[in-house]
Protein backbone atom coordinates (compact mmCIF):
# COMPACT_ATOMS: atom_id res chain seq x y z
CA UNK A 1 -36.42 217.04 248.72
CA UNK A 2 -38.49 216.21 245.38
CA UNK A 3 -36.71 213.24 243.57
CA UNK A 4 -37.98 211.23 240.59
CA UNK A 5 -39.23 207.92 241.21
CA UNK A 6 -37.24 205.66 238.52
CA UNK A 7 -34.08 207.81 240.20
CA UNK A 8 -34.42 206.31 243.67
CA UNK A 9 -35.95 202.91 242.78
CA UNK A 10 -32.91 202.50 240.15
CA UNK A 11 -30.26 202.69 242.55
CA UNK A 12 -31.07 201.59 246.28
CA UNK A 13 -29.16 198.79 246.81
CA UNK A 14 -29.06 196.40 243.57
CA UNK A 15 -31.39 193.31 243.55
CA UNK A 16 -33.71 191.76 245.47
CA UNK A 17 -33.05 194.29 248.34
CA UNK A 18 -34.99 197.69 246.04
CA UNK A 19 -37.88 194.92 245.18
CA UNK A 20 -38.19 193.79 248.57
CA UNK A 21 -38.38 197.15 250.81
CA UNK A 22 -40.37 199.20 247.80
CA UNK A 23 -43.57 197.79 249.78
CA UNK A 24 -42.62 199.27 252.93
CA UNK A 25 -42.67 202.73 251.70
CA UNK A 26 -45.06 205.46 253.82
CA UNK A 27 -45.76 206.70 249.51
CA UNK A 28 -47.26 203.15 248.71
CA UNK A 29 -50.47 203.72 249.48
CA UNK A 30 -51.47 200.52 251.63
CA UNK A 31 -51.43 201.94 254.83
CA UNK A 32 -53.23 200.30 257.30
CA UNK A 33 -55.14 202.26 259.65
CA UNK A 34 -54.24 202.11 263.43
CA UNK A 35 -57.39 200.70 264.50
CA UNK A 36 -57.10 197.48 262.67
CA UNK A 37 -53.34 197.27 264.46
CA UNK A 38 -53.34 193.86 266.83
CA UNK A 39 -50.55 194.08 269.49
CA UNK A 40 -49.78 191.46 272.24
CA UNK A 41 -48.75 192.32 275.52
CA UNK A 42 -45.98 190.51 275.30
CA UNK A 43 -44.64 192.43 271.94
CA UNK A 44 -45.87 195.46 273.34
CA UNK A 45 -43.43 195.59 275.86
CA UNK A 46 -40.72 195.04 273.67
CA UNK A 47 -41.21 197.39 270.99
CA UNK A 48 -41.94 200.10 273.58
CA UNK A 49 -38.42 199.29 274.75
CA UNK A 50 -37.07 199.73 271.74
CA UNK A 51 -39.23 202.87 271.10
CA UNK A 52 -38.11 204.69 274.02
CA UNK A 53 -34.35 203.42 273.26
CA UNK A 54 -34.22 205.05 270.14
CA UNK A 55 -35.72 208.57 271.44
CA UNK A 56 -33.16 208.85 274.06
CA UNK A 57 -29.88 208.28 271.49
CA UNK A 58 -28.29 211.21 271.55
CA UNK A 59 -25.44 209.83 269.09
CA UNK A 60 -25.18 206.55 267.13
CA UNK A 61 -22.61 204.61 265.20
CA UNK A 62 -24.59 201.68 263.15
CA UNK A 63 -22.85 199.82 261.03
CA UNK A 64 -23.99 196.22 259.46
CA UNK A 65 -24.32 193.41 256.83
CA UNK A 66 -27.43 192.80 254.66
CA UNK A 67 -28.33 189.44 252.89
CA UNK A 68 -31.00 189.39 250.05
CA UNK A 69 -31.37 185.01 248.96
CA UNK A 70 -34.47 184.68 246.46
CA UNK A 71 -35.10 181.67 245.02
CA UNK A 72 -38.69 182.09 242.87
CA UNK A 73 -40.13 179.72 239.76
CA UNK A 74 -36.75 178.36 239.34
CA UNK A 75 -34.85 181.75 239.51
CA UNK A 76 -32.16 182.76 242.19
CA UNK A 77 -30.70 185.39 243.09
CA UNK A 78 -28.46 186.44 245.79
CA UNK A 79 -27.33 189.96 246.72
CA UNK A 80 -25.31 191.15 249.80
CA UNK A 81 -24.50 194.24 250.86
CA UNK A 82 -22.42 196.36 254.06
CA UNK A 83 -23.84 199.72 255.25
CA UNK A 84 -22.82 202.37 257.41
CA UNK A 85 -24.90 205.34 259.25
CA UNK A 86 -24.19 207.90 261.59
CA UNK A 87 -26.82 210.18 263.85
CA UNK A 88 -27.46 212.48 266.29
CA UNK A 89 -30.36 214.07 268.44
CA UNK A 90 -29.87 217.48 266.43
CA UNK A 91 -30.58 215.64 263.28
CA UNK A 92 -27.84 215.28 260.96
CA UNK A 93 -26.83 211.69 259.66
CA UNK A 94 -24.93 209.86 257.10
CA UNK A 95 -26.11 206.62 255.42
CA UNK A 96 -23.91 204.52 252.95
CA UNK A 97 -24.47 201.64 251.23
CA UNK A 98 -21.51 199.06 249.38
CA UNK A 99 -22.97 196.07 247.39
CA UNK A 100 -20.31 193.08 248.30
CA UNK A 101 -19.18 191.26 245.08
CA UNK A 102 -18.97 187.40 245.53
CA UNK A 103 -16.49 187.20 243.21
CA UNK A 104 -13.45 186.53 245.73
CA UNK A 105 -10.99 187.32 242.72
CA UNK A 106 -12.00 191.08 242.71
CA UNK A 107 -9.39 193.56 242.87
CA UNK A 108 -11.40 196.69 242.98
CA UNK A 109 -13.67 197.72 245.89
CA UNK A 110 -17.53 197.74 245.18
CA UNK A 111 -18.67 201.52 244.67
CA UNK A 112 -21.23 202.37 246.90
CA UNK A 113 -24.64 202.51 245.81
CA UNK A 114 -25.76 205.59 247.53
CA UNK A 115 -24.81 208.20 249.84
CA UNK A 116 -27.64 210.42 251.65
CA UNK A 117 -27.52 213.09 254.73
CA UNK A 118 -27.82 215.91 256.43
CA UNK A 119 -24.56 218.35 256.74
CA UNK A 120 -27.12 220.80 258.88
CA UNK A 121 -27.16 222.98 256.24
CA UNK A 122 -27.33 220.73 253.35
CA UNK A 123 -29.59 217.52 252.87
CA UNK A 124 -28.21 215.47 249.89
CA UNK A 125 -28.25 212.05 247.91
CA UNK A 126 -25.62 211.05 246.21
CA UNK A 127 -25.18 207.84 243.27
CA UNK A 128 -21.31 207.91 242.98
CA UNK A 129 -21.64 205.44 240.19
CA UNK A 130 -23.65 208.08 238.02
CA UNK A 131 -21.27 210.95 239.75
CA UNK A 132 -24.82 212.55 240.37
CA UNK A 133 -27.15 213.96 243.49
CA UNK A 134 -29.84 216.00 244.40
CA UNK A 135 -29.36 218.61 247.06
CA UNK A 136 -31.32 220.94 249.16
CA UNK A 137 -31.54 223.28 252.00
CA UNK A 138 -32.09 221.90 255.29
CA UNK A 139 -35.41 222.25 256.88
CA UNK A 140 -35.98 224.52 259.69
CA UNK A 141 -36.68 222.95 263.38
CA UNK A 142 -36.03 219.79 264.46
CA UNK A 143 -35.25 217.21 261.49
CA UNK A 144 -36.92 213.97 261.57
CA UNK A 145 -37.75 211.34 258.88
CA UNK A 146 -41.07 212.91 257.57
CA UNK A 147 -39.20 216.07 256.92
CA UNK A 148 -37.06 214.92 254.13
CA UNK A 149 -39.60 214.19 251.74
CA UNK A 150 -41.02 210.58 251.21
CA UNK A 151 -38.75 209.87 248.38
CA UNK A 152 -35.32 210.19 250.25
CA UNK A 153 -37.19 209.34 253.35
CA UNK A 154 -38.09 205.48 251.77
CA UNK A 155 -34.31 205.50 250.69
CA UNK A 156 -33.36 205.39 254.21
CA UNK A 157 -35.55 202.98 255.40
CA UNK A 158 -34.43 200.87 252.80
CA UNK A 159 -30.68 201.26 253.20
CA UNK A 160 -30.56 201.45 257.18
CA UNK A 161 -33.69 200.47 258.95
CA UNK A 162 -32.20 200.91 262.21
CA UNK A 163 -30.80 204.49 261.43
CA UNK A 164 -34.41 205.03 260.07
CA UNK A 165 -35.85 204.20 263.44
CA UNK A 166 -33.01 206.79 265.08
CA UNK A 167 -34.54 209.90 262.90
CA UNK A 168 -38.06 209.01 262.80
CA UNK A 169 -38.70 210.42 266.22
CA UNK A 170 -40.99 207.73 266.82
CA UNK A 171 -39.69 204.15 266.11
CA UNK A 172 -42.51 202.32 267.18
CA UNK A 173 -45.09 204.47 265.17
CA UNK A 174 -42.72 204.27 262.48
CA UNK A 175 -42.87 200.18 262.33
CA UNK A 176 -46.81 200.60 263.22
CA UNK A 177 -46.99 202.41 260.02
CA UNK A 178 -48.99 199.64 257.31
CA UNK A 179 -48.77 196.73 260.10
CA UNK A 180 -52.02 194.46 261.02
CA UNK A 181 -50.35 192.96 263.78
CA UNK A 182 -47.29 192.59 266.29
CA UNK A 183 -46.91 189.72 267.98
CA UNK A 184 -43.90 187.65 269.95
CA UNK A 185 -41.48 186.16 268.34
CA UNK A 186 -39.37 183.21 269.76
CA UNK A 187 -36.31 184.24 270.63
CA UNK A 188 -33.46 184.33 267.88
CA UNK A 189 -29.95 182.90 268.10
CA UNK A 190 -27.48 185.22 266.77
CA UNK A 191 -23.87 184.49 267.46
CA UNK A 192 -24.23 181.96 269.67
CA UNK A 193 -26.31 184.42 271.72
CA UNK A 194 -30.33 184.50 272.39
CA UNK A 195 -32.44 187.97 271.05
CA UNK A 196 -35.84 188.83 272.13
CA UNK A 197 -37.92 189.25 268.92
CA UNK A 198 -41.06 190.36 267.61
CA UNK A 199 -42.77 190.00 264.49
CA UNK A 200 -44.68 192.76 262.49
CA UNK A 201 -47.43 191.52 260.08
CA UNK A 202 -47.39 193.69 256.71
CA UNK A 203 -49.96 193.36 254.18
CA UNK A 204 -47.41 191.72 251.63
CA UNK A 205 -44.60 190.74 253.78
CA UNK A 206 -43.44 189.76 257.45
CA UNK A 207 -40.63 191.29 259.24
CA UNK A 208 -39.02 189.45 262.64
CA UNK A 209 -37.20 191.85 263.96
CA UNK A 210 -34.78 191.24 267.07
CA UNK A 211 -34.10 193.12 269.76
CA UNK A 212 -30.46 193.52 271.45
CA UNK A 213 -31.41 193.12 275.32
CA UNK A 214 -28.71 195.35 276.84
CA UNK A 215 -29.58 198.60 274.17
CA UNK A 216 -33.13 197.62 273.38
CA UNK A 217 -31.90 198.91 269.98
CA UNK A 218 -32.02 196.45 266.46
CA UNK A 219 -29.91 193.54 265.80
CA UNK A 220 -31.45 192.00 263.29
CA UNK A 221 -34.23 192.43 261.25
CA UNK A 222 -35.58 189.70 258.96
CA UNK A 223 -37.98 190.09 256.25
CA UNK A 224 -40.25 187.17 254.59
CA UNK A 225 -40.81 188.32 251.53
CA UNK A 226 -42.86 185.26 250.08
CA UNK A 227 -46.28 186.99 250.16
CA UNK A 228 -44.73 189.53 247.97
CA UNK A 229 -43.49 187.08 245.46
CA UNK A 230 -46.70 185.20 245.28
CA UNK A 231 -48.48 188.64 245.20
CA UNK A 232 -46.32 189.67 241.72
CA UNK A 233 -47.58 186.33 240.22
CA UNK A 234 -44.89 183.99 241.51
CA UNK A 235 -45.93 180.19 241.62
CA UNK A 236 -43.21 178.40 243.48
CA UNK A 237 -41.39 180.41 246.20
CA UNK A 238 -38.86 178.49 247.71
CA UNK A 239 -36.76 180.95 249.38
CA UNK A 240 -37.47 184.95 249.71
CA UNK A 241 -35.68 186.16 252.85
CA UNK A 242 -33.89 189.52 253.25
CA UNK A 243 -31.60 189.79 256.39
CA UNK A 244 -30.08 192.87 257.76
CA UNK A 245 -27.54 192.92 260.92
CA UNK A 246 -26.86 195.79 263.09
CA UNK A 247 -23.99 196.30 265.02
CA UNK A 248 -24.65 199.66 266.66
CA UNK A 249 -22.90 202.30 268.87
CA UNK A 250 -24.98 204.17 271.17
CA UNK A 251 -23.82 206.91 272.53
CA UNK A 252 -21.05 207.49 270.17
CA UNK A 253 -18.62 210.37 269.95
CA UNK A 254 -18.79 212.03 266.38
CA UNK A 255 -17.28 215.04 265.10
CA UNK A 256 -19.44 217.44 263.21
CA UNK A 257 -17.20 216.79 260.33
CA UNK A 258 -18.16 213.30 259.66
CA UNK A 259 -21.44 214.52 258.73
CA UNK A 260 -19.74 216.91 256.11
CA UNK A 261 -20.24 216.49 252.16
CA UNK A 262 -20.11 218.23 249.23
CA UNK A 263 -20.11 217.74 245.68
CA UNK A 264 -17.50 215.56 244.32
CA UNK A 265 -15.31 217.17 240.96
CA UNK A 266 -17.38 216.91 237.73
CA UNK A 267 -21.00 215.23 239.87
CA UNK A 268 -23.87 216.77 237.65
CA UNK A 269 -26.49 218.44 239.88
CA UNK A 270 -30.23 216.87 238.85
CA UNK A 271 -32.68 218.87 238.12
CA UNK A 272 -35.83 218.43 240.30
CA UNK A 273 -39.01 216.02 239.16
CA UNK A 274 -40.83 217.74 236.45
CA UNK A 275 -43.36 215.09 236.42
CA UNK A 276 -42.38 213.75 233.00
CA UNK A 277 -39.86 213.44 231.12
CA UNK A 278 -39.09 216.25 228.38
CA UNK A 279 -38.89 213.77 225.36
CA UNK A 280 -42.25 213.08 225.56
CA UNK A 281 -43.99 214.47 222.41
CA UNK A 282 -41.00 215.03 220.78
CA UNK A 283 -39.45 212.65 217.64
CA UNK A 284 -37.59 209.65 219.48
CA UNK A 285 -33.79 210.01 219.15
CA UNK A 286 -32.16 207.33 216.48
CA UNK A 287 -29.73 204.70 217.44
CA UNK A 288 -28.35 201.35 216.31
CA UNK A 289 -27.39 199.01 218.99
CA UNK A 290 -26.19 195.33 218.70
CA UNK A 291 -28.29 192.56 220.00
CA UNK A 292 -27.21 189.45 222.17
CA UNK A 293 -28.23 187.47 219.16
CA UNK A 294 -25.92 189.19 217.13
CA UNK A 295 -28.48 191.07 214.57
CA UNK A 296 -28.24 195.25 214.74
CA UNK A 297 -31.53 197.19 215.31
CA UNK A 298 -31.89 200.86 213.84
CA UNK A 299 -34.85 203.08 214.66
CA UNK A 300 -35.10 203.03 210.44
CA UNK A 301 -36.78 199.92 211.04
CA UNK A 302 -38.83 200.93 213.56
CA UNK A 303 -41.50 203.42 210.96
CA UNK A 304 -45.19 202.13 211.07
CA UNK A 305 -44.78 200.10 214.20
CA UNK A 306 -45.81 201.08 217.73
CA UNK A 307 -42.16 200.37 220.00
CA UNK A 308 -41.43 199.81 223.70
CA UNK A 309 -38.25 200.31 224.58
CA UNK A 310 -36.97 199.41 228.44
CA UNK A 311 -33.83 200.45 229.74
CA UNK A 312 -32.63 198.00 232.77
CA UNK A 313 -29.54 196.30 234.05
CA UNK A 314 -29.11 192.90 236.04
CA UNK A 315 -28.31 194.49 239.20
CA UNK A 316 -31.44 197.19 239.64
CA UNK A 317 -33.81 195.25 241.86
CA UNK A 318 -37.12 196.96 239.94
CA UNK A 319 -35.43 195.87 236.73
CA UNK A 320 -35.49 192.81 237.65
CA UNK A 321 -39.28 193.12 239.26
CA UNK A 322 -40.77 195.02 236.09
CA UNK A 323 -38.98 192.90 233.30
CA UNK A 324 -41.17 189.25 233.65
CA UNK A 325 -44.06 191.56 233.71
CA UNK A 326 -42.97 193.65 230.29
CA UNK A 327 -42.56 190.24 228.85
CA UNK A 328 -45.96 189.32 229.33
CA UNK A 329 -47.11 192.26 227.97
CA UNK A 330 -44.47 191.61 224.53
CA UNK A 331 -46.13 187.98 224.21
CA UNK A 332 -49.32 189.55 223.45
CA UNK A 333 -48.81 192.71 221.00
CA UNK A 334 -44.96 191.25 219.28
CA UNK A 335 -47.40 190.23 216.30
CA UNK A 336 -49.97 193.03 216.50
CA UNK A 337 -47.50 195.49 215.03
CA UNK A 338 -45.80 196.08 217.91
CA UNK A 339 -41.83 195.90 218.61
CA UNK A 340 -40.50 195.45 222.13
CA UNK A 341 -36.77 195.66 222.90
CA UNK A 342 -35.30 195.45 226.67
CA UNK A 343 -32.38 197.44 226.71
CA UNK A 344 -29.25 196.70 229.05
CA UNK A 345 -27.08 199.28 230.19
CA UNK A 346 -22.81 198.94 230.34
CA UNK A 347 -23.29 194.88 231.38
CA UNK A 348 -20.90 192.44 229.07
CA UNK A 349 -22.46 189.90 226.98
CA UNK A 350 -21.70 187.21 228.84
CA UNK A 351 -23.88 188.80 232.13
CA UNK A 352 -26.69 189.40 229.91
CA UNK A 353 -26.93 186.03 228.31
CA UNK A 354 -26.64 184.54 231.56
CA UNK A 355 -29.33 186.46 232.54
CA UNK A 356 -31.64 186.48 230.17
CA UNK A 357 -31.36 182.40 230.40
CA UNK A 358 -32.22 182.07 234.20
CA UNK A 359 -35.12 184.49 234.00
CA UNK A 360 -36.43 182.76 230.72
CA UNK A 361 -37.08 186.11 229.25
CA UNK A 362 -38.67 186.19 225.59
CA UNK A 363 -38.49 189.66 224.79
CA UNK A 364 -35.41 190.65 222.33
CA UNK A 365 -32.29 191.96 224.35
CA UNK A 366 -30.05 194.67 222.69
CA UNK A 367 -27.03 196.39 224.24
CA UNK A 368 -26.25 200.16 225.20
CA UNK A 369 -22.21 199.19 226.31
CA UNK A 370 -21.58 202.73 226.60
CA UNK A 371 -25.11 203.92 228.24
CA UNK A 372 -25.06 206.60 225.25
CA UNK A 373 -28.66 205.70 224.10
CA UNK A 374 -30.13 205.63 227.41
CA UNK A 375 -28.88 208.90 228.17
CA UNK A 376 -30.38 210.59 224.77
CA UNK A 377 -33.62 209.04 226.22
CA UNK A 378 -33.35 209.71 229.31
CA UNK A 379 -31.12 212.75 230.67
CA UNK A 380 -30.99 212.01 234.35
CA UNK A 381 -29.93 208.81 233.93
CA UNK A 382 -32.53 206.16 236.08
CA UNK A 383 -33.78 203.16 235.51
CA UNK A 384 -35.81 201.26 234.81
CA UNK A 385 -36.87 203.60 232.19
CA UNK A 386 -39.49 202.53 229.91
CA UNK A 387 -40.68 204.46 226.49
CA UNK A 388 -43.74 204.36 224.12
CA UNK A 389 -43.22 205.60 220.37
CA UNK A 390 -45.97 205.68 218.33
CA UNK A 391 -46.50 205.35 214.54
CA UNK A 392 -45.15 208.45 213.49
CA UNK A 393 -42.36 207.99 215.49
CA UNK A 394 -42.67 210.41 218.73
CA UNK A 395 -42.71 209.24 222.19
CA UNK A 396 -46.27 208.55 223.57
CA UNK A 397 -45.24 208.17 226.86
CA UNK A 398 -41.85 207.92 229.33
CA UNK A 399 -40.70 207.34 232.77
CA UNK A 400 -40.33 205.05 235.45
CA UNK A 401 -43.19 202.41 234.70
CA UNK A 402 -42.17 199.62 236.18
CA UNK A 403 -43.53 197.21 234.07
CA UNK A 404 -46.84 198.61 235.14
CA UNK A 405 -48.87 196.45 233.07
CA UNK A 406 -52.55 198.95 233.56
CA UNK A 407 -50.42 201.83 232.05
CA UNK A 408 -48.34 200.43 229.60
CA UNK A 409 -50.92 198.51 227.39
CA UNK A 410 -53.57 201.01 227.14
CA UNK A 411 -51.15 203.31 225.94
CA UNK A 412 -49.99 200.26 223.06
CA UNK A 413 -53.87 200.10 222.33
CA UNK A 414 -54.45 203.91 222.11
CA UNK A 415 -51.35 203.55 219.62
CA UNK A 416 -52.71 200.78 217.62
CA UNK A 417 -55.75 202.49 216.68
C-alpha cells in the first residue's frame, strides 16, 4: 500500500510519540548492518524467548497505555495515549489508537487517531478525524509486516510495537533491524512485580524493553529518546522518555468479524502518492487569514516576495519536530525578501498563543479555523505541509518537508536570484 509521507507522519499518534518512533522506521535509511550487531548471552536468551513466543501465537488480544513526557530547552510536553490490536497466524489484524485528553472536565471521547488492518481481503488505514483512508487488495500468501508496504508497515510499529512483533514473522530480526547492540537489562518493577529486560542500542535512541516471564511476550517497552533530542540540536534534555504497556492475550478467541471494516458514510477515498503534489507549478491559491497578533494577511501582499507557507497544528508530533527548525531558517531570509508564515489548522487562539510562547517561536502565526486554506493547498489533507511560491507567484515546491532545512533553503536561494 503506497501512502504519502506527510499523510502518515501527520497523524500517528499526536506529539512526541510520531517524533520519537519516526527513527525506528525500516524506510529511514540508518540501518545497521548485522555484522556490527553485539549480543550478550545473557540477552540472547531472552529475546530468543520472546522470538519464538511470538511465532507460535496463533491469536492475540493486546491492548495497552502509552506515555510520551519530553521536557527539552525549557519546553514540555506530555502526550498519552490507549491502543488496541488484534491478530492471528493467518494474518489479519486490527490496530487502534485513542490520544487520552488530560483535561478531566471532557465530555466527549478522544477520536482515535488511526485505524489500520487487514479484513483478508482488504488492507486499509483509516484517520477518522479527516473521515479519510487508503485501501487496497490484500496480498497473496502469507501476510507479514514487510508485505504491507513500509509506509503502513512503520505506522504499526509506531502505534503497537508488540502487535508489530506478532506480524513480522520474525520478532527478533525485526528489533535487530538498525540495532548496534543488545545487552541485559536489570530487571524492571512493574506493578509491584519483577520483568526480565533487555536493552537494544539504536543509533539515535535506546529502547529497554521488558519481557513478561510466563508469555515471553512484551510488557513494556521504554524508549530514551535523549540522543534524538540532542541529535535535532537540543541543548538541555532533561526528560525524553516514551513508555508503552502491554497487556496481552495470547491465545485469544476472535471472530472473523472483529477484523471486519469498511468505509464509513461520506470517508473520501485518497488517491495514491503521485510523488508531488499537483499545485506545484501552478499560481498559488489566494486567501486572507487572521493572525494571532491580530493583523490580516492576503496573498495581495505577498507579489515580489519569495513565501513559505507551513501548515501544522500543536498536536502533530513532526509539526512540532519541523517548526524550531523552519524558524531558523525564517531568522535568516525574513529581511532578504522573503515572507514566512506558520499556519495552524482548526486550534483556538488561546492553544496557539500558548504554544507559540513555550516553544519561543519567532516566525509569524496566522490561523486556518476552518482548515479551508490548507485544503486549497493541499487536497489530501496532511501535515505538516510546507510550500514555496516564488516571485511571480506559483508554487516552487510542496509537500511534506519537514522542516528539512538542505531542501527548503536552496529552493529560497534558487528563488532569490
Amino acid at each position: 500500500m503506497s501512502m504519502r509521507r506527510n499523510l502518515v507522519m501527520g497523524f500517528v499518534f499526536a506529539g512526541a510519540v510520531a517524533i520519537a518512533l519516526i527513527v525506528h522506521s525500516r524506510s529511514s535509511g540508518q540501518a545497521t548492518t548485522q555484522a556490527t550487531l553485539i549480543i550478550t548471552p545473557p540477552a540472547r536468551q531472552l529475546l530468543y524467548q520472546l522470538r519464538d513466543a511470538y511465532a507460535a501465537l496463533k491469536s492475540l488480544d493486546v491492548t495497552g497505555k502509552i506515555d510520551a513526557r519530553f521536557d527539552i530547552d525549557g519546553v514540555q510536553h506530555h502526550n498519552s495515549g490507549q491502543f488496541a490490536g488484534l491478530y492471528t497466524s493467518a494474518g489479519l489484524f486490527r490496530s487502534e489508537m485513542r490520544e487520552t485528553s488530560d483535561d478531566k472536565t471532557a465530555t466527549t471521547q478522544p477520536a482515535s487517531d488511526a485505524i489500520l488492518g487487514n479484513t483478508g481481503q482488504k488492507l486499509y488505514f483509516f484517520l477518522p478525524e479527516r473521515n479519510r483512508y487508503l485501501q487496497s487488495e490484500t496480498p497473496e500468501g502469507k501476510l507479514d509486516l514487510d508485505a504491507l508496504g513500509s509506509d503502513m508497515a512503520d505506522v504499526l510499529r509506531n502505534q503497537d510495537f508488540s502487535l508489530a512483533l506478532a506480524l513480522s514473522g520474525d520478532a527478533a530480526g525485526e528489533i535487530f533491524q538498525q540495532a548496534s547492540a543488545i545487552t541485559k537489562a536489570d530487571d524492571q518493577k512493574i506493578d509491584g512485580q519483577s520483568y526480565p529486560a533487555i536493552t537494544v542500542f539504536y543509533p539515535r535512541y535506546d529502547l529497554t524493553l521488558s519481557i513478561d516471564p510466563k508469555t515471553h511476550l512484551l510488557r513494556r517497552a521504554t524508549a530514551d529518546l535523549s540522543k534524538n533530542a540532542r541529535l535535532q540540536g537540543a541543548q538541555t534534555v532533561k526528560t525524553a522518555v516514551l513508555t508503552m504497556d502491554y497487556d496481552t492475550k495470547p491465545a485469544a478467541t476472535l471472530s472473523p468479524t472483529a477484523f471486519a471494516w469498511s468505509p464509513p458514510p461520506g470517508a473520501q477515498l485518497l488517491a495514491p502518492d503521485s510523488g508531488g503534489s499537483d499545485i506545484e507549478g501552478k499560481t498559488a491559491p489566494a486567501f486572507s487569514l487572521p493572525g494571532i497578533d491580530g493583523r490580516q494577511i492576503t496573498t495581495q501582499g505577498f507579489a515580489g516576495s519569495v513565501v513559505v507557507l507551513d501548515f501544522w497544528a500543536s498536536w502533530c508530533g513532526p509539526c512540532v519536530a519541523s517548526l524550531p527548525h523552519l524558524d531558523g531558517i525564517y531568522n535568516d531570509f525574513k529581511n532578504k525578501g522573503v515572507k514566512f508564515f506558520a499556519i495552524n489548522l482548526q486550534e483556538d487562539k488561546d492553544t496557539i498563543q500558548k504554544f507559540v510562547a513555550d516553544s519561543k517561536l519567532s516566525i509569524p502565526v496566522l490561523m486556518d479555523s476552518d482548515g479551508k486554506v490548507a485544503a486549497q493547498y493541499d487536497s489530501e489533507g496532511g501535515i505538516p505541509f510546507t510550500v514555496v511560491i516564488g516571485k511571480d507567484g506559483k508554487v516552487l515546491k510542496a509537500g511534506f518537508l519537514g522542516g528539512d532545512e538542505d531542501q527548503i533553503r536552496p529552493i529560497i536561494q534558487s528563488a532569490l536570484k
